[in-house]
Structures are given as structure tokens and as C-alpha cells.
PDB file of N, CA and C in Angstrom:
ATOM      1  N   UNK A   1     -12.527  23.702  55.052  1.00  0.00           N
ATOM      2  CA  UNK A   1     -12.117  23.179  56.339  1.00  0.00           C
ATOM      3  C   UNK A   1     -10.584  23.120  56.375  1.00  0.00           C
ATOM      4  N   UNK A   2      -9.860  23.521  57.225  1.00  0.00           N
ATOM      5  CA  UNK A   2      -8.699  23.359  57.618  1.00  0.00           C
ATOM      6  C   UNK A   2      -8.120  22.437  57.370  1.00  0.00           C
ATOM      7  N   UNK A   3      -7.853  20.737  58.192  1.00  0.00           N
ATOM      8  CA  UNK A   3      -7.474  19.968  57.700  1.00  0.00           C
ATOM      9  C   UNK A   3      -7.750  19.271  56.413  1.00  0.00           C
ATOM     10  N   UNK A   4      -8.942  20.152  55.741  1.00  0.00           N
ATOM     11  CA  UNK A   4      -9.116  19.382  53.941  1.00  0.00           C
ATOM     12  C   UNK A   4      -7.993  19.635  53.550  1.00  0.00           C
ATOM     13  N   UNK A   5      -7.863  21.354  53.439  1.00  0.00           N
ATOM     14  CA  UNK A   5      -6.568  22.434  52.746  1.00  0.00           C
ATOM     15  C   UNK A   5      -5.664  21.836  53.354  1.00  0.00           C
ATOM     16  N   UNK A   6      -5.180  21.561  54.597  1.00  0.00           N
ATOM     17  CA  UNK A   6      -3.890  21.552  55.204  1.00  0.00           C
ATOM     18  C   UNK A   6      -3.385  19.965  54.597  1.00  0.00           C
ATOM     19  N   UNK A   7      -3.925  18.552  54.440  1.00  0.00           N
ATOM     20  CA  UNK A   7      -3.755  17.631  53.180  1.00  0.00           C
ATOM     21  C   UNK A   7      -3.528  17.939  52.261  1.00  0.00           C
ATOM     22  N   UNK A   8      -3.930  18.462  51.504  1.00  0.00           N
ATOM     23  CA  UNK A   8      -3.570  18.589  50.097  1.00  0.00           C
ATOM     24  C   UNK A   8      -2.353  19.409  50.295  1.00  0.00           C
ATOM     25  N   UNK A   9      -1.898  20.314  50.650  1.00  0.00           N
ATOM     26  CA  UNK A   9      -0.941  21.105  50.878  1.00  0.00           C
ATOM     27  C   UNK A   9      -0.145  19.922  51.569  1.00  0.00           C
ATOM     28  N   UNK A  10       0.269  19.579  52.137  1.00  0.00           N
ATOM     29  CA  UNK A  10       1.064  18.348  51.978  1.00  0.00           C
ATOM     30  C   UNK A  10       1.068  17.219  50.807  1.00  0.00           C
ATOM     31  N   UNK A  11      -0.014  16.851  50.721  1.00  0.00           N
ATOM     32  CA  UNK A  11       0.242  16.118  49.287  1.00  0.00           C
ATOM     33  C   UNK A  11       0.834  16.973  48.056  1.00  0.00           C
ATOM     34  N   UNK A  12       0.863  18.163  48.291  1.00  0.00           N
ATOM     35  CA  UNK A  12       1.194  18.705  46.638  1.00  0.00           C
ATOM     36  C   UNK A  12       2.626  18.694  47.282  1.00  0.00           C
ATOM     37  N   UNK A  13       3.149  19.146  48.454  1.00  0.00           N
ATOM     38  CA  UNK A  13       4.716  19.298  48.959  1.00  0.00           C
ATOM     39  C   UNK A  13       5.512  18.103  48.955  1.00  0.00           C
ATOM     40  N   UNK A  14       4.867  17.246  49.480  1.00  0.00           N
ATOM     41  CA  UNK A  14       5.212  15.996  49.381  1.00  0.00           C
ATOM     42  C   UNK A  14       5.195  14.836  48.493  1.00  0.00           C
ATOM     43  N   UNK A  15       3.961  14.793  47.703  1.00  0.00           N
ATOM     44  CA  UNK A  15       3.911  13.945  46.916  1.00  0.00           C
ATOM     45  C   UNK A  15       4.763  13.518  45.514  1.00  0.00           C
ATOM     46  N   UNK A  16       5.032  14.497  45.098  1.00  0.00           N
ATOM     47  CA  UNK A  16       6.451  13.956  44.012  1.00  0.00           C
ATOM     48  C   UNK A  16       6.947  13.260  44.573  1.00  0.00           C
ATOM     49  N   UNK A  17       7.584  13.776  45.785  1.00  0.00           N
ATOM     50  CA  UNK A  17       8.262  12.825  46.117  1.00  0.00           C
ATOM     51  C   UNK A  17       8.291  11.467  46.815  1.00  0.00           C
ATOM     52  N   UNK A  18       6.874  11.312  47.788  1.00  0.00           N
ATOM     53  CA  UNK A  18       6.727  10.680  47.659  1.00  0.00           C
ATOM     54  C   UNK A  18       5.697   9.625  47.912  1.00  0.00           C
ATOM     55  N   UNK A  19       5.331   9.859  46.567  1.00  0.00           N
ATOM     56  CA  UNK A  19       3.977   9.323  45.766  1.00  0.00           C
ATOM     57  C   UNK A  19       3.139   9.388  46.847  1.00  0.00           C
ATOM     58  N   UNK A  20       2.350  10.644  47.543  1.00  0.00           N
ATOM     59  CA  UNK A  20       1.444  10.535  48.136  1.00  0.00           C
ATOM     60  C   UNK A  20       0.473  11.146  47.736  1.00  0.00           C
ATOM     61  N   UNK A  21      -0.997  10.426  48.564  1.00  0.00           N
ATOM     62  CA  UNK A  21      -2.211  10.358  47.675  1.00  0.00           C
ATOM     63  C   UNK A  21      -2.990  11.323  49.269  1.00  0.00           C
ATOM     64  N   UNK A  22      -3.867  12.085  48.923  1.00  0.00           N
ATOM     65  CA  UNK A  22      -4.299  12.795  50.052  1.00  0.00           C
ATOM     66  C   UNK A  22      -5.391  11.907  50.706  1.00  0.00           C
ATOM     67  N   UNK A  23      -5.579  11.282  50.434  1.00  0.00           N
ATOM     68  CA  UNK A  23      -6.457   9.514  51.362  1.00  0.00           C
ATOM     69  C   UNK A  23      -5.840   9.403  52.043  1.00  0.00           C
ATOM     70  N   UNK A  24      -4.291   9.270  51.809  1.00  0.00           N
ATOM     71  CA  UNK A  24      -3.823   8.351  52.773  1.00  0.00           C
ATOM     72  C   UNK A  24      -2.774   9.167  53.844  1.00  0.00           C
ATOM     73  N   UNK A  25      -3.197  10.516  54.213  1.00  0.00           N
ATOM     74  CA  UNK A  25      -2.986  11.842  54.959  1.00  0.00           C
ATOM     75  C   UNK A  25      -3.966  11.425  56.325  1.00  0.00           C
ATOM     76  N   UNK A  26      -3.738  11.580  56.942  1.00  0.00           N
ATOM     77  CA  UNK A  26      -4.902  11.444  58.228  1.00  0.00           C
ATOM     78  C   UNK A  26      -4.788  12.364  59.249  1.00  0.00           C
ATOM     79  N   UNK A  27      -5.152  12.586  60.159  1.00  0.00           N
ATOM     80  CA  UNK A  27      -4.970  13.427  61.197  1.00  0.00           C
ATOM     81  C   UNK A  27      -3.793  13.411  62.581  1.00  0.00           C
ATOM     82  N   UNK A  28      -3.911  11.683  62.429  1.00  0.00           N
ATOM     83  CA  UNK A  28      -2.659  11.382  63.027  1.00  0.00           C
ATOM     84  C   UNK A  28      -1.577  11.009  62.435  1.00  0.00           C
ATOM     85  N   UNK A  29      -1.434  11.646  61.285  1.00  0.00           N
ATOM     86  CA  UNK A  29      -0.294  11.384  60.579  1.00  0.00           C
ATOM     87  C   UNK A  29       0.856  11.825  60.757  1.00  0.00           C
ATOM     88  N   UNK A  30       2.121  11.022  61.130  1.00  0.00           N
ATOM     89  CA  UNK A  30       3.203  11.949  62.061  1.00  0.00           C
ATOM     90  C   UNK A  30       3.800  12.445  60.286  1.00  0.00           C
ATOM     91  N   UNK A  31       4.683  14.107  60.775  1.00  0.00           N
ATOM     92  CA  UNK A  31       5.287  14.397  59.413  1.00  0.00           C
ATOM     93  C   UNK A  31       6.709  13.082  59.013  1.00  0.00           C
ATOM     94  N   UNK A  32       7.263  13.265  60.497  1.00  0.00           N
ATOM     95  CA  UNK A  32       8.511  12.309  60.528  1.00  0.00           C
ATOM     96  C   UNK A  32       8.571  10.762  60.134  1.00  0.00           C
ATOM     97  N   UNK A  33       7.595  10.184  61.076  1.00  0.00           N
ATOM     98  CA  UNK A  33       7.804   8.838  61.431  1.00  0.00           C
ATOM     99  C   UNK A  33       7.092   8.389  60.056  1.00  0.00           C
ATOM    100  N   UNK A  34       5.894   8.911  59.429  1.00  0.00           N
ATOM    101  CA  UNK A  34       4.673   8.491  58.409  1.00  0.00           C
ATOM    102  C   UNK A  34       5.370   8.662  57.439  1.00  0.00           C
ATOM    103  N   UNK A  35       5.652  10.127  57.029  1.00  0.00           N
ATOM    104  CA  UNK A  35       5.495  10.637  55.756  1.00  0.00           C
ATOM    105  C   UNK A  35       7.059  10.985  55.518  1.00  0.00           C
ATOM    106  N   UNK A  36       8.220  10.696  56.606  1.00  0.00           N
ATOM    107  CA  UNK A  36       9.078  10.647  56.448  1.00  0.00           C
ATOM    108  C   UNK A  36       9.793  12.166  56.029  1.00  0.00           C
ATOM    109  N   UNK A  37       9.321  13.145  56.303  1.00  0.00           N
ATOM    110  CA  UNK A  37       9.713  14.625  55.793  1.00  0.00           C
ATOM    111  C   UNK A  37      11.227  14.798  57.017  1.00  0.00           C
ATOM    112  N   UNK A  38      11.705  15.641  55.869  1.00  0.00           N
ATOM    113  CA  UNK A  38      12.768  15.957  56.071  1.00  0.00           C
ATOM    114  C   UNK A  38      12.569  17.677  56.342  1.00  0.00           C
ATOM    115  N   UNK A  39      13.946  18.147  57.193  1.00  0.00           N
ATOM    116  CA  UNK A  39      13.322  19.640  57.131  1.00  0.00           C
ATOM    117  C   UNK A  39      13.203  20.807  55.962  1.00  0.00           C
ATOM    118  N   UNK A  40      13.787  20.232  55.211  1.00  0.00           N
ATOM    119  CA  UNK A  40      13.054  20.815  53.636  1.00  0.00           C
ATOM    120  C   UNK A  40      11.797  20.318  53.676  1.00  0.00           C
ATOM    121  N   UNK A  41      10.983  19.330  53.569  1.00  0.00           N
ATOM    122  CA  UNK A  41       9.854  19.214  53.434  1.00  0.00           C
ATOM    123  C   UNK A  41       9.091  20.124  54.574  1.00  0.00           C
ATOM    124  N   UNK A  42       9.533  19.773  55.766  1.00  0.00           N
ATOM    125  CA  UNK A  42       8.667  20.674  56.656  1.00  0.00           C
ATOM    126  C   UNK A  42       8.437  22.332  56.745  1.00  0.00           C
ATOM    127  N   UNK A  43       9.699  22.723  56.215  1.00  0.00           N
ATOM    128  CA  UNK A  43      10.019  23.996  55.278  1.00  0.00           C
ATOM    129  C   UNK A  43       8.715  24.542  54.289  1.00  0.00           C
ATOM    130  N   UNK A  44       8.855  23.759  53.443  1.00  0.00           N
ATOM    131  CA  UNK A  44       8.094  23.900  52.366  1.00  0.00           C
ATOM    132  C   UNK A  44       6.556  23.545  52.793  1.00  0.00           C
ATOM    133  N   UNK A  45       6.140  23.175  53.308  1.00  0.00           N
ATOM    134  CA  UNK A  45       4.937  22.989  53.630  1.00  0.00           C
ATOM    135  C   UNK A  45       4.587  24.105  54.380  1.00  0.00           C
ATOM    136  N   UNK A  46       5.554  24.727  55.669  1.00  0.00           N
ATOM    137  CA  UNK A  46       5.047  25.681  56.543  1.00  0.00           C
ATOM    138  C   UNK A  46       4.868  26.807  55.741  1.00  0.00           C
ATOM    139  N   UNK A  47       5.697  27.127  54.543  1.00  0.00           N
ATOM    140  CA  UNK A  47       5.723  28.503  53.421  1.00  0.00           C
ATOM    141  C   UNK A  47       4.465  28.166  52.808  1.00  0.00           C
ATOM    142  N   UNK A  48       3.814  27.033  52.673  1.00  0.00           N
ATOM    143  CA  UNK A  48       2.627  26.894  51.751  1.00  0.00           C
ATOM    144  C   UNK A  48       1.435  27.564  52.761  1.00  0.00           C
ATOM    145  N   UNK A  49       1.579  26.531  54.123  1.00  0.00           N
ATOM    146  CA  UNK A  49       0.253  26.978  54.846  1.00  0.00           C
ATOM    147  C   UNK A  49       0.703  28.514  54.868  1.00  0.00           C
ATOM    148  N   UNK A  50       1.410  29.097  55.743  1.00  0.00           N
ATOM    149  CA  UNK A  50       1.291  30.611  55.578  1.00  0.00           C
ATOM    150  C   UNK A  50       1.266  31.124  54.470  1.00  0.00           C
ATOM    151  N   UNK A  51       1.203  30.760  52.849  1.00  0.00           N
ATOM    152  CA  UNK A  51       0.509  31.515  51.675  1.00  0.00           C
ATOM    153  C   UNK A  51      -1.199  31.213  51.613  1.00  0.00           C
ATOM    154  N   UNK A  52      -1.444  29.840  52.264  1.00  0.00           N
ATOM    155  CA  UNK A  52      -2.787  29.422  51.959  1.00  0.00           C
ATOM    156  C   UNK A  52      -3.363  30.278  52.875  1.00  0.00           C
ATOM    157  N   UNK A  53      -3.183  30.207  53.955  1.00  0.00           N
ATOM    158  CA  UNK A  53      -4.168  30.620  55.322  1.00  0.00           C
ATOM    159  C   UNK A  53      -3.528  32.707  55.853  1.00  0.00           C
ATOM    160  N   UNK A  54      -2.362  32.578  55.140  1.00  0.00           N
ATOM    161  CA  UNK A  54      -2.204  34.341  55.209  1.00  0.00           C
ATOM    162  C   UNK A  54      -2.109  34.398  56.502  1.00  0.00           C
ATOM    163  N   UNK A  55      -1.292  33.914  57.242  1.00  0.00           N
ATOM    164  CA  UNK A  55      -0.513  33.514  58.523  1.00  0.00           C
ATOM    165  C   UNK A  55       0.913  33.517  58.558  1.00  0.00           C
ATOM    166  N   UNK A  56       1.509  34.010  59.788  1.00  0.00           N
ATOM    167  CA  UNK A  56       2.883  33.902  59.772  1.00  0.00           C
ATOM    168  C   UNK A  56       3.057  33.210  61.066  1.00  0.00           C
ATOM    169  N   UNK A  57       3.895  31.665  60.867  1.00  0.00           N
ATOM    170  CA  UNK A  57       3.919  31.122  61.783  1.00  0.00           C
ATOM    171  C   UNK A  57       5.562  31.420  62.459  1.00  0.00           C
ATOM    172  N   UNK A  58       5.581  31.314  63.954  1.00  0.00           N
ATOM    173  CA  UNK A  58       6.690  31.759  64.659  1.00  0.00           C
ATOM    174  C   UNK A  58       7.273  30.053  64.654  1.00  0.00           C
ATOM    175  N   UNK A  59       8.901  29.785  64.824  1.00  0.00           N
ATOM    176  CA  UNK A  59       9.563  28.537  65.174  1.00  0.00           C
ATOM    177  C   UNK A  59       9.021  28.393  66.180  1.00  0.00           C
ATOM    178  N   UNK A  60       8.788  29.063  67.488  1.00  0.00           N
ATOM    179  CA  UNK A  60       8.241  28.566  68.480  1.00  0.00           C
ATOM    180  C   UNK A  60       6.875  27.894  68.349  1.00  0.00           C
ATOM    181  N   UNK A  61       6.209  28.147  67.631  1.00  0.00           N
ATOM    182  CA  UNK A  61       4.543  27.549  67.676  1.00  0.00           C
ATOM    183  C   UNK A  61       4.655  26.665  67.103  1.00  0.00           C
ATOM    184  N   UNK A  62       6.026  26.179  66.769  1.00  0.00           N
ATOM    185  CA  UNK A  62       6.104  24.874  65.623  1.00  0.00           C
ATOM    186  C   UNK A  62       6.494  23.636  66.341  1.00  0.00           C
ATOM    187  N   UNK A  63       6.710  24.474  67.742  1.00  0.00           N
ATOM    188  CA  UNK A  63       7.436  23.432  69.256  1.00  0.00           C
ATOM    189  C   UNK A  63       6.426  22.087  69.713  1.00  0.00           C
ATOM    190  N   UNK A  64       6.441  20.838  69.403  1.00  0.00           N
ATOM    191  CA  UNK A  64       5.638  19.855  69.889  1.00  0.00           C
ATOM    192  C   UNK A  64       4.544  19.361  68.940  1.00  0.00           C
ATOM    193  N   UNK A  65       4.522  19.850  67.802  1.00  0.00           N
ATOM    194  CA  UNK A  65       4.005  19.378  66.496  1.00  0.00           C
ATOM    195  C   UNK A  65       4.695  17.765  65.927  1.00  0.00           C
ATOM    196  N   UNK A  66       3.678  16.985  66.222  1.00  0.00           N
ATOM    197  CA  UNK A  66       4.204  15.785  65.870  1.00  0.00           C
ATOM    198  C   UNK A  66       3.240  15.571  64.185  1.00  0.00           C
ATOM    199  N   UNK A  67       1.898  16.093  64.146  1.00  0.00           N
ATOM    200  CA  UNK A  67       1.106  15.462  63.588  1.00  0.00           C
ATOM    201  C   UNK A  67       0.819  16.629  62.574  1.00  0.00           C
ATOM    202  N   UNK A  68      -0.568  16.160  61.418  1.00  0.00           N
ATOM    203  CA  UNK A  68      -0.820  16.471  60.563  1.00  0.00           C
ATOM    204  C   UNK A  68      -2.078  17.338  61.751  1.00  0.00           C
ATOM    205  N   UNK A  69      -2.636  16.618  62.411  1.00  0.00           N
ATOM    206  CA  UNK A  69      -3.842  17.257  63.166  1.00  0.00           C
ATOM    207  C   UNK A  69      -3.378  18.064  64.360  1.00  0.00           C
ATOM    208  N   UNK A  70      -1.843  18.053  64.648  1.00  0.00           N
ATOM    209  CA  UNK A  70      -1.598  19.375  65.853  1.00  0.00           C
ATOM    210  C   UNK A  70      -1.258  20.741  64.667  1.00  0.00           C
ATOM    211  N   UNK A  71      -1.165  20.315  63.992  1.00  0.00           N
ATOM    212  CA  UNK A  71      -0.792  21.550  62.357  1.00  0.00           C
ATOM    213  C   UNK A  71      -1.716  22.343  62.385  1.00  0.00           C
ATOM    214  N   UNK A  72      -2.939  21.506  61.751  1.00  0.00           N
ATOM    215  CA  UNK A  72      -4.802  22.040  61.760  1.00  0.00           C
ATOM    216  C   UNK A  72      -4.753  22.657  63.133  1.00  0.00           C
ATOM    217  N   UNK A  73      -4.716  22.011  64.705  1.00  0.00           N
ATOM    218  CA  UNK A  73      -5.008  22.993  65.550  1.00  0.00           C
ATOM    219  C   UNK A  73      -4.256  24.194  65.886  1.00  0.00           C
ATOM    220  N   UNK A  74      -3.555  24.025  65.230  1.00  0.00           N
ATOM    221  CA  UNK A  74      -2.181  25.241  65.437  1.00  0.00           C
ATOM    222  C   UNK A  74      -2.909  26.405  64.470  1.00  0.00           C
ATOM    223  N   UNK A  75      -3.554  26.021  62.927  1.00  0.00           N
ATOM    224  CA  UNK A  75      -3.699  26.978  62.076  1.00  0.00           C
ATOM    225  C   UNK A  75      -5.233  27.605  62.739  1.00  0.00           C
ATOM    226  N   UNK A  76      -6.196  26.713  63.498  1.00  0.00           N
ATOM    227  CA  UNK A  76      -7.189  27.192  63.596  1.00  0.00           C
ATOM    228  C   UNK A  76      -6.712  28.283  65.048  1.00  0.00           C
ATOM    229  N   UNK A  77      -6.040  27.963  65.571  1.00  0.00           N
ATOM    230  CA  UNK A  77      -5.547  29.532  66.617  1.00  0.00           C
ATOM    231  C   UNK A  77      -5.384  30.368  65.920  1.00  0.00           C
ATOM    232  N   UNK A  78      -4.376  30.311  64.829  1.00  0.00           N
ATOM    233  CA  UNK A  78      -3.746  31.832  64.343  1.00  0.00           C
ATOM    234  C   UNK A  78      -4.747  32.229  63.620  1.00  0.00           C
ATOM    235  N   UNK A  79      -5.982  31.678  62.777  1.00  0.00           N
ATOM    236  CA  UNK A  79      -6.254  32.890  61.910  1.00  0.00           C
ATOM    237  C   UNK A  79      -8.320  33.001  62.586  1.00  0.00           C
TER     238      UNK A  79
END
């Protein structure tokens, strides 16, 4: 399932740094306000989903993404 993969792929990007547990990932999880990512983090996460899901995402489709669950609906369009 999409948002299973698309958690953990944040928890592995994020979690060193900081200490996150993929429980506590949700669907409305903002990247900014929650999980506090910076645009290196958001960086690094978008290079992960397009290795996981074999997608190339455009800056534009990245326009109005607040959440962990507009991510998932974004990945279930492209592939």
C-alpha cells in the first residue's frame, strides 16, 4: 500500500534525525508544521519515493502538498 511505503520512507529520511517512529506518521501529518522538515529533508524523501515507486515527480506536482496523505494521493496518480 502506498501510504505503508510512503511512512517508512519518511521515517528512514527523517528519523535520525529526528527520532521518528513510523506510528507516529499519520496521514495528516504536515511535513513542515509536524515533522518539522526542512528542504533537505523534503529533498531527500522526494529522491526516495521516486526510487521506491519508479516515478519522476515534476516541482509543479509538489504545488499544495501540505501532508503525508496529499504525497500518497499524488503517488497513486503517477504510477
Amino acid at each position: 500500500m502506498v501510504i505503508d511505503t510512503l511512512k517508512e520512507i519518511i521515517a528512514d529520511a527523517m528519523g535520525s534525525r529526528l527520532k521518528i517512529d513510523v506510528s507516529e506518521i499519520k496521514e495528516d501529518t504536515e511535513f513542515i508544521a509536524d515533522l518539522h522538515a526542512d528542504s533537505v529533508d523534503i529533498a531527500t524523501i522526494i529522491c526516495e519515493i521516486e526510487d521506491e515507486f519508479n516515478i519522476e515527480i515534476e516541482d509543479e506536482q509538489l504545488e499544495g502538498i501540505e501532508t503525508v496523505g496529499d504525497v500518497a494521493e499524488r503517488i497513486e496518480e503517477l504510477i
